[in-house]
N, C-alpha and C. Protein backbone atom coordinates (compact mmCIF):
# COMPACT_ATOMS: atom_id res chain seq x y z
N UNK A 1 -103.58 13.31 183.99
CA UNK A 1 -103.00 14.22 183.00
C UNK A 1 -102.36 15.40 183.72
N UNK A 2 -101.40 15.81 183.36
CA UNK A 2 -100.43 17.16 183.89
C UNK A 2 -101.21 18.28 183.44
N UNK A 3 -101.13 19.19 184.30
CA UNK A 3 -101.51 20.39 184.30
C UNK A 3 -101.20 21.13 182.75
N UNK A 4 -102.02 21.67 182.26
CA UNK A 4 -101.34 22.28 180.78
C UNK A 4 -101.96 23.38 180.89
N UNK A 5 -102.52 24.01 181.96
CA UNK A 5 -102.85 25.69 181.80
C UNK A 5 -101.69 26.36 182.40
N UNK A 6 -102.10 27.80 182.44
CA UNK A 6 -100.88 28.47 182.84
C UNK A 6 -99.81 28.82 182.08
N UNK A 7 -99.44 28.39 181.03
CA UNK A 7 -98.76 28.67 180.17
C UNK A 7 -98.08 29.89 179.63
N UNK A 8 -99.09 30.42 179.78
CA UNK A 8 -98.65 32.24 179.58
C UNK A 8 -98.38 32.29 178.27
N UNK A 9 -97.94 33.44 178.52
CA UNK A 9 -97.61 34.50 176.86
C UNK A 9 -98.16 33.72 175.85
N UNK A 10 -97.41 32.82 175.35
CA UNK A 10 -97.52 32.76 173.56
C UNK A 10 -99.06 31.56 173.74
N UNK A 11 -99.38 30.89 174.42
CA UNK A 11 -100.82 30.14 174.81
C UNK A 11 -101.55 31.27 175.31
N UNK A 12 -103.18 30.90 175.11
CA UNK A 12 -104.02 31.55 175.50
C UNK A 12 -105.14 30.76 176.15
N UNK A 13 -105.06 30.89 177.62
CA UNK A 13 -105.66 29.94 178.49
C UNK A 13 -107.09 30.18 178.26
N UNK A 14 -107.96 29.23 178.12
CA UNK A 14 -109.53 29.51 177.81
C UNK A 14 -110.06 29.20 179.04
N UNK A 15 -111.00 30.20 179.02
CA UNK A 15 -112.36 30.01 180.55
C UNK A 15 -112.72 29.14 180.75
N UNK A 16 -113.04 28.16 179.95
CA UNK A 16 -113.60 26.53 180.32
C UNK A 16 -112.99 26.00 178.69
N UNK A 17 -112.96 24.09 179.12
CA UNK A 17 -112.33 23.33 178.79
C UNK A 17 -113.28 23.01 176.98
N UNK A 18 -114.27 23.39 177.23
CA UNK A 18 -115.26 23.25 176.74
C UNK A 18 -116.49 23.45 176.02
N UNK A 19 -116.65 23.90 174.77
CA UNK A 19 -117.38 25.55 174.42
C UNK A 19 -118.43 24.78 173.03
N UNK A 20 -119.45 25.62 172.80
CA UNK A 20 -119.90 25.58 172.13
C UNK A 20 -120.14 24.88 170.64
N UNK A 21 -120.32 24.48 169.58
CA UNK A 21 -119.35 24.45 168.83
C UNK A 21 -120.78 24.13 167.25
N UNK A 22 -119.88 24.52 166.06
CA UNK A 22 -121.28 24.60 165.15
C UNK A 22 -121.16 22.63 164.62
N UNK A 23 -122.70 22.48 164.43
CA UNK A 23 -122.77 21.17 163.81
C UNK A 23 -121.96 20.77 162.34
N UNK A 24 -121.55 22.01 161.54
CA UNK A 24 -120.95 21.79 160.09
C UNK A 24 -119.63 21.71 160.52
N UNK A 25 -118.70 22.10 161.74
CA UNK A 25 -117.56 22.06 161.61
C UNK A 25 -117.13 21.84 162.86
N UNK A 26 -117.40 20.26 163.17
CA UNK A 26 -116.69 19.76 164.75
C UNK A 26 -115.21 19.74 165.12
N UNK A 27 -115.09 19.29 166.26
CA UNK A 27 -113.55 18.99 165.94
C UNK A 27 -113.25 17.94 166.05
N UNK A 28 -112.07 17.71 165.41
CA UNK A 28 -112.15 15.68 164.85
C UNK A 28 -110.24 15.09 165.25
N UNK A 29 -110.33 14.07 165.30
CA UNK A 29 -109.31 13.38 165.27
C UNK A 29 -109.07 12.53 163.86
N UNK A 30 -108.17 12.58 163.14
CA UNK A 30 -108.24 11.30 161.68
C UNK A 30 -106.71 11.40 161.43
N UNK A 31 -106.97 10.00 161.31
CA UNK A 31 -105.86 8.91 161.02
C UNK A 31 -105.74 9.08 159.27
N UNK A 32 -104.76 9.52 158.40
CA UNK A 32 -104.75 9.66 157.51
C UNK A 32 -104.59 8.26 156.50
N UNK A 33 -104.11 7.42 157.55
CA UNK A 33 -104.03 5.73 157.04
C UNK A 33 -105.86 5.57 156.62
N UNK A 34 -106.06 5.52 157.08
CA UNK A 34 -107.97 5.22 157.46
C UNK A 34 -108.91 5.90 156.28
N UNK A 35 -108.39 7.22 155.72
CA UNK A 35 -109.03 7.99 154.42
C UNK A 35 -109.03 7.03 153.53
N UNK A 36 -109.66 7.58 152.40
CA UNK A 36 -109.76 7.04 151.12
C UNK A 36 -109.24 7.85 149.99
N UNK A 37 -108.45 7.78 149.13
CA UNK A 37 -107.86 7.99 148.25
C UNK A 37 -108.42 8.58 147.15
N UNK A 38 -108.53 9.85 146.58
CA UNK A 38 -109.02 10.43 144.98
C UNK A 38 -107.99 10.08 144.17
N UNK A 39 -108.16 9.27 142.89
CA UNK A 39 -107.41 9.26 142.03
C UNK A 39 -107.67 10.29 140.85
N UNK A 40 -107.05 11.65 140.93
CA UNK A 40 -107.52 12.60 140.37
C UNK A 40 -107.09 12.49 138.72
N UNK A 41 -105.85 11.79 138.15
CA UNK A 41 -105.14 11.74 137.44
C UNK A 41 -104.50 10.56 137.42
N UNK A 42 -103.66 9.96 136.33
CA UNK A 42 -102.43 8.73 136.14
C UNK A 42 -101.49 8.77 137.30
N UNK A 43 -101.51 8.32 138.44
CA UNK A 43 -100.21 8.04 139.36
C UNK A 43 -100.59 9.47 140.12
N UNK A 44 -101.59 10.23 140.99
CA UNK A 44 -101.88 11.25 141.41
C UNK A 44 -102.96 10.85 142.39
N UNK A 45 -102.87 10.44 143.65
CA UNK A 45 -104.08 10.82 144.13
C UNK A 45 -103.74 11.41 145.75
N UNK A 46 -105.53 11.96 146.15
CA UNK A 46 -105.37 13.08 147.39
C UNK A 46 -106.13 12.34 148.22
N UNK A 47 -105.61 12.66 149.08
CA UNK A 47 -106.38 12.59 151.02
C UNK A 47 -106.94 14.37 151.20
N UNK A 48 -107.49 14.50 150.90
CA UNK A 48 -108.52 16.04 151.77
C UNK A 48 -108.84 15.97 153.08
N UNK A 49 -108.49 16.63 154.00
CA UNK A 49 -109.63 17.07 155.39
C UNK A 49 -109.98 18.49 155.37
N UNK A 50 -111.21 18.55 155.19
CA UNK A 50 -111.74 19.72 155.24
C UNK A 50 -111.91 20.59 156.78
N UNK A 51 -111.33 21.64 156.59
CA UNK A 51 -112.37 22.78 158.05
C UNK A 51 -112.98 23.28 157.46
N UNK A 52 -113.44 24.25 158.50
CA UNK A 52 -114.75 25.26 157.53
C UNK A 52 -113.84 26.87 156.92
N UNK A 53 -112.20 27.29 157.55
CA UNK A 53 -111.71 27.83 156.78
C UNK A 53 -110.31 27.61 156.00
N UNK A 54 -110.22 26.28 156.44
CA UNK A 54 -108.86 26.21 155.54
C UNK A 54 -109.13 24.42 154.98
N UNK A 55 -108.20 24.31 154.50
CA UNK A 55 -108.33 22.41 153.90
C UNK A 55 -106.70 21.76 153.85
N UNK A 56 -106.50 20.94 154.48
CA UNK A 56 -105.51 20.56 154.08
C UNK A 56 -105.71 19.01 152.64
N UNK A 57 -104.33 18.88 152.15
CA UNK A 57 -104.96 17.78 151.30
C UNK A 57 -103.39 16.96 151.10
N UNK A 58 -103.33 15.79 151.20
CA UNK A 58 -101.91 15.03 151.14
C UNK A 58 -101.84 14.31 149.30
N UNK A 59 -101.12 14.86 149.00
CA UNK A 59 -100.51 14.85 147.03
C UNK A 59 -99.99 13.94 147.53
N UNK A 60 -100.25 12.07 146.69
CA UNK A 60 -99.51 10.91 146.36
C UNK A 60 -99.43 10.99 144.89
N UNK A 61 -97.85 11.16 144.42
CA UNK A 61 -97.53 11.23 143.39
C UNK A 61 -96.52 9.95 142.72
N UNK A 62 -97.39 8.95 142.23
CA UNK A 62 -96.14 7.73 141.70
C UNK A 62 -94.85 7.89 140.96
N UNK A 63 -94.10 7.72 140.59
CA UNK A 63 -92.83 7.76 139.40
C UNK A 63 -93.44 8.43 137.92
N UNK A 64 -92.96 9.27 137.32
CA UNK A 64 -93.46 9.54 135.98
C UNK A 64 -94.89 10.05 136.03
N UNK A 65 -95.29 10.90 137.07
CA UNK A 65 -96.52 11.71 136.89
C UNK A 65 -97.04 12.90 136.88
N UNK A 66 -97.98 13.66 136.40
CA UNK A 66 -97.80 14.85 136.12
C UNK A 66 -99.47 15.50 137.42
N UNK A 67 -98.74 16.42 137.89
CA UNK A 67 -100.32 17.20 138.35
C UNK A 67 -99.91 18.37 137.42
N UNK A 68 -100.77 18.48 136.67
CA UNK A 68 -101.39 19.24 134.97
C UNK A 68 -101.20 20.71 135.91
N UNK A 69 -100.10 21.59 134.88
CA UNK A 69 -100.37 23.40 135.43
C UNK A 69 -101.66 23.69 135.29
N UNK A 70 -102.02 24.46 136.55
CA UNK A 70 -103.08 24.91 137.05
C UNK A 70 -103.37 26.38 137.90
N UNK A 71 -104.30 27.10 138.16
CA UNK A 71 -104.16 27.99 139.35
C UNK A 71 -105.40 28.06 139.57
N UNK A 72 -106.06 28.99 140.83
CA UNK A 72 -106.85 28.80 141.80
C UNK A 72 -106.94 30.10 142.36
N UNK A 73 -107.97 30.65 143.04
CA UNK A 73 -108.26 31.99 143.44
C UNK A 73 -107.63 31.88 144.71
N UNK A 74 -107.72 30.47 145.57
CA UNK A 74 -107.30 30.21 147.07
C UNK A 74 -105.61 30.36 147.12
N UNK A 75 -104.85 30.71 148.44
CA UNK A 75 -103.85 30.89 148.65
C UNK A 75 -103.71 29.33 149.44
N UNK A 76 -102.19 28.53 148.29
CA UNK A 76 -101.66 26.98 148.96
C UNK A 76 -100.85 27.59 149.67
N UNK A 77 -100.33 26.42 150.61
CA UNK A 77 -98.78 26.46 151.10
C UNK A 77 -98.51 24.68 151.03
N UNK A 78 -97.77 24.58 150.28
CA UNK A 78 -97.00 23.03 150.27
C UNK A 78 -95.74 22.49 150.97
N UNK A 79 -95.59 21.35 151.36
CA UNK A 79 -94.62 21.05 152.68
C UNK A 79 -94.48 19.42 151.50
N UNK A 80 -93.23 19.17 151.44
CA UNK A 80 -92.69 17.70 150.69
C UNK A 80 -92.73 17.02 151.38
N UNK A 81 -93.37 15.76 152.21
CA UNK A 81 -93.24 15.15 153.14
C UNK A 81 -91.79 14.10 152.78
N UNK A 82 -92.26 13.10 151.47
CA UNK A 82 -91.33 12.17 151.54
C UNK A 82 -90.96 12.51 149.71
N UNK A 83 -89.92 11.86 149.26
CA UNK A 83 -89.73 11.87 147.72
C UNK A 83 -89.14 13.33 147.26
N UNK A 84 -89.64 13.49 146.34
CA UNK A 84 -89.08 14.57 145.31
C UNK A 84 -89.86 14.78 144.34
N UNK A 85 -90.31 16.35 143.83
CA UNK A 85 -90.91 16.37 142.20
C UNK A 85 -90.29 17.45 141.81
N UNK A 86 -90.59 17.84 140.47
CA UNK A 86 -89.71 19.18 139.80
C UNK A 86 -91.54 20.04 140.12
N UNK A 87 -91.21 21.20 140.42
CA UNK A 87 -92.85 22.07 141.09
C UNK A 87 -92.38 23.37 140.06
N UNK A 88 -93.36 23.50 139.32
CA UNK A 88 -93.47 25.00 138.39
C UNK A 88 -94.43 25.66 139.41
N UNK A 89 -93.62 26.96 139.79
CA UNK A 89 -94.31 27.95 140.31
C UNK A 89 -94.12 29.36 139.10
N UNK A 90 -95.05 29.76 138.97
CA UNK A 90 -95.02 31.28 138.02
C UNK A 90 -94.06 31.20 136.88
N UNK A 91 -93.96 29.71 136.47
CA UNK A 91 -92.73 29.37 135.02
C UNK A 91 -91.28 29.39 135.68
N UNK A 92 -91.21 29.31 136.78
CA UNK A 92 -90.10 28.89 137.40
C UNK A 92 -90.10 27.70 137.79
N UNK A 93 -89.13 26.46 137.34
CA UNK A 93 -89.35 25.10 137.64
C UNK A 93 -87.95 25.11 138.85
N UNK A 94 -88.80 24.05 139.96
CA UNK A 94 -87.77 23.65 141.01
C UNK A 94 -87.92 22.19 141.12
N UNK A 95 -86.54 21.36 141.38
CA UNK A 95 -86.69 20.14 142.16
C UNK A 95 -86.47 20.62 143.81
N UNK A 96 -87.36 19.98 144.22
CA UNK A 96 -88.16 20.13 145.50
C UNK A 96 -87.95 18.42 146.31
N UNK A 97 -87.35 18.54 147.30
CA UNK A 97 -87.45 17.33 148.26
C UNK A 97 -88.24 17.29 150.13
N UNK A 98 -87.77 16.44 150.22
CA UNK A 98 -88.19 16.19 152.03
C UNK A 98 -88.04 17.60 152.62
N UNK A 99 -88.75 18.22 153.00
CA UNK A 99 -88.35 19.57 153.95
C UNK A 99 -88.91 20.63 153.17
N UNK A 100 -89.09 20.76 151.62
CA UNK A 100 -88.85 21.79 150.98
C UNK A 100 -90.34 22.34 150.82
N UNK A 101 -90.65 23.73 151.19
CA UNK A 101 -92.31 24.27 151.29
C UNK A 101 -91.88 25.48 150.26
N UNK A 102 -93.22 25.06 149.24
CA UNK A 102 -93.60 26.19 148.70
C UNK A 102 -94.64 26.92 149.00
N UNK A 103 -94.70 28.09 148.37
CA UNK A 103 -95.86 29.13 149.02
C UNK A 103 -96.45 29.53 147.46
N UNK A 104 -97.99 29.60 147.10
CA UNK A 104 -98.35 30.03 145.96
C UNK A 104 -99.82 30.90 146.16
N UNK A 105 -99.20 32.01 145.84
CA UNK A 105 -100.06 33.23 145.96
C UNK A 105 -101.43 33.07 145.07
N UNK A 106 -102.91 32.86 145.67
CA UNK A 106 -103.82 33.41 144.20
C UNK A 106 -103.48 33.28 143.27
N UNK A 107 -103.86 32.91 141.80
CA UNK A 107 -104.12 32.74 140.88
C UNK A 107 -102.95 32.31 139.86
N UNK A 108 -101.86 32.25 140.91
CA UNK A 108 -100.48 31.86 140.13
C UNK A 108 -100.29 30.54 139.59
N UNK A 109 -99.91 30.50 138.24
CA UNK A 109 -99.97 29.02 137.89
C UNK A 109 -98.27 27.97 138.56
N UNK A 110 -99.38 26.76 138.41
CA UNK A 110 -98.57 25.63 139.43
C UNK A 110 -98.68 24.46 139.08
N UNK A 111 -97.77 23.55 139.24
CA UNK A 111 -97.86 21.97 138.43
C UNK A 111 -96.68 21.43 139.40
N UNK A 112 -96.68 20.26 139.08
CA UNK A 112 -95.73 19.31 139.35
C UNK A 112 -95.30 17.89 138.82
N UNK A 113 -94.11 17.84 138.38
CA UNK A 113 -93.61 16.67 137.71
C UNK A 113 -93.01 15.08 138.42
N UNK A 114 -93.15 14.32 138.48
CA UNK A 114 -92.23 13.13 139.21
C UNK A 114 -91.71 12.57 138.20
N UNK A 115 -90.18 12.29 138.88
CA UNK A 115 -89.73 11.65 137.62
C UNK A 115 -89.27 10.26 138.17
N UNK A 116 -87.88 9.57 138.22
CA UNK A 116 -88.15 7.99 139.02
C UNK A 116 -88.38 8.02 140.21
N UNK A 117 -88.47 9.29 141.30
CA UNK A 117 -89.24 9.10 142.31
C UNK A 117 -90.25 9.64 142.57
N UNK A 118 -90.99 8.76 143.63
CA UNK A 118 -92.98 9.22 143.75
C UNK A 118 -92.22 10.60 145.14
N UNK A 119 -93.78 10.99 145.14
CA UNK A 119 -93.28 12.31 145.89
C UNK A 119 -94.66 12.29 146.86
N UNK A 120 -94.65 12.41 148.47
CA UNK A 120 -95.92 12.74 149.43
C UNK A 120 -95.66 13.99 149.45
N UNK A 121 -96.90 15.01 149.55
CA UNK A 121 -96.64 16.13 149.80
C UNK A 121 -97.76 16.51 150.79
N UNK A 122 -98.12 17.87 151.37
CA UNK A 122 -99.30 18.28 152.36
C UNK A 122 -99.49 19.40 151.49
N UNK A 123 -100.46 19.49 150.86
CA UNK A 123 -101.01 21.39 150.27
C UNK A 123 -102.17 21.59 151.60
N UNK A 124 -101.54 22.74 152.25
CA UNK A 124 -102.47 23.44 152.64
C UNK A 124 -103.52 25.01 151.66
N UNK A 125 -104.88 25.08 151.95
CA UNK A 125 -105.63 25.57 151.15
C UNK A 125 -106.02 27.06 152.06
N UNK A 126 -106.24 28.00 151.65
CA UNK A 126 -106.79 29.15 152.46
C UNK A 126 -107.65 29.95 151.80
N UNK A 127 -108.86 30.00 151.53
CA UNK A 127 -109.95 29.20 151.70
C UNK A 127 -109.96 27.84 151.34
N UNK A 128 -110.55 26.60 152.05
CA UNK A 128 -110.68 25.66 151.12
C UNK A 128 -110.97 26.04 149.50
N UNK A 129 -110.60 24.92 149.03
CA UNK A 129 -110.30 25.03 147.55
C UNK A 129 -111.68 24.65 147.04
N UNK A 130 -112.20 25.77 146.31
CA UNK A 130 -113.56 25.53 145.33
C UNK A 130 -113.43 24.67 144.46
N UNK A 131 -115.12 23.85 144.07
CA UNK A 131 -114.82 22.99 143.33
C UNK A 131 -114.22 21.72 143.85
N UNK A 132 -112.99 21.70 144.46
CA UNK A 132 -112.14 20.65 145.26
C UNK A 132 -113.51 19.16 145.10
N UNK A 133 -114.28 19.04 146.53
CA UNK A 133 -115.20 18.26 147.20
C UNK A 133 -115.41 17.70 145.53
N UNK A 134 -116.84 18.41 144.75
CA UNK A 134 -116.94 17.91 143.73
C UNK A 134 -115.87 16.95 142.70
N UNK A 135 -114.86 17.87 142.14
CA UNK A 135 -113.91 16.98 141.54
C UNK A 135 -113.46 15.65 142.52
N UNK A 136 -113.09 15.64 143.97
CA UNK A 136 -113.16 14.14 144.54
C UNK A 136 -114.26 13.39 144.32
N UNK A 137 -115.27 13.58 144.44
CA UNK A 137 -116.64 12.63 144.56
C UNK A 137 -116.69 11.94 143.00
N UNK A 138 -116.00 12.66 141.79
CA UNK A 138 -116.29 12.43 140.54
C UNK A 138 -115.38 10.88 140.65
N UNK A 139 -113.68 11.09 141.00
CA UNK A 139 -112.96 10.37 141.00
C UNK A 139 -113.01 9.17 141.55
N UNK A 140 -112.12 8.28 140.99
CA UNK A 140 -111.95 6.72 141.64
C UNK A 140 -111.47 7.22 142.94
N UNK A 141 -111.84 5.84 143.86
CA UNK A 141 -111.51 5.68 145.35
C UNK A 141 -110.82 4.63 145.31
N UNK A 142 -109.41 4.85 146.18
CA UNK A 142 -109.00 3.71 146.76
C UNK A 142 -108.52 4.11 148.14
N UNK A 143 -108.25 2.49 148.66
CA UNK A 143 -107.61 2.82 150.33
C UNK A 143 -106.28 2.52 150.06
N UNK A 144 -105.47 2.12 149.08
CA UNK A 144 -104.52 2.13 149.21
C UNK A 144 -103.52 2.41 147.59
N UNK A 145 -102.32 2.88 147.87
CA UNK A 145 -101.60 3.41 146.56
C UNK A 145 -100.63 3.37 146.18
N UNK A 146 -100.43 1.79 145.90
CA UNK A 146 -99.15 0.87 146.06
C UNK A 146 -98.75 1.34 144.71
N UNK A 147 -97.52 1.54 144.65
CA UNK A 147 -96.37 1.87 143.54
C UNK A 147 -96.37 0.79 142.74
């Protein structure tokens, strides 16, 4: 392997390779193919990976589906991976595609529509999202979320 210390400025070279670390929050490698699927809703389901301060979670949204307006004490940030949905932020509706990140402050209400196309998205969570864990465990599981 090539040298990757030294780096300077914007990296911050650590004293050893190797440190401590708590049993509730290791550090992991995952294949998002390999998760299992929450079907939270009709044509809606999530991939979650939890840390111990943030969560990311991947939105599979089929053709014609709704994630129901909602809000949350936690601060999202959303990234469109593939597709398109119309996204109500604060009663402002957007169509939103590949590239397009929204940002939703605390307690602001938020939804999203698909219409003939399904939409992947990434919500990142800051704190993980309360409640979240529970509402998955309630839901159907699948490994896969064929259109």
């Amino acid at each position: 392997m090539e040298n990757r210390e030294g780096a300077g400025g914007y990296f911050f070279v650590p004293d050893k390779r190797v440190v401590d670390i708590a049993e509730d929050n290791p550090p992991q490698y995952i294949n998002i193919d390999q998760l299992s699927m929450a079907i939270v809703a009709e044509g809606l389901g999530l991939k979650p990976i939890y840390g111990q301060n943030m969560m990311l979670s991947f939105v599979y949204m089929k053709p014609h589906s709704v994630a129901a307006l909602h809000s949350h004490p936690e601060e999202q940030i959303g990234l469109v991976l593939e597709g398109e949905y119309e996204f109500e932020l604060n009663g402002v509706r957007k169509m939103i595609g590949k590239g397009d990140v929204y940002v939703v402050p605390p307690n602001v209400p938020h939804g999203a529509v698909t219409y003939d196309k399904s939409c992947v998205a990434l919500d990142i969570f800051s704190p993980p999202r309360s409640g979240y864990r529970e509402m998955l465990q309630a839901a159907k599981k699948v490994v896969t979320f064929d259109e």
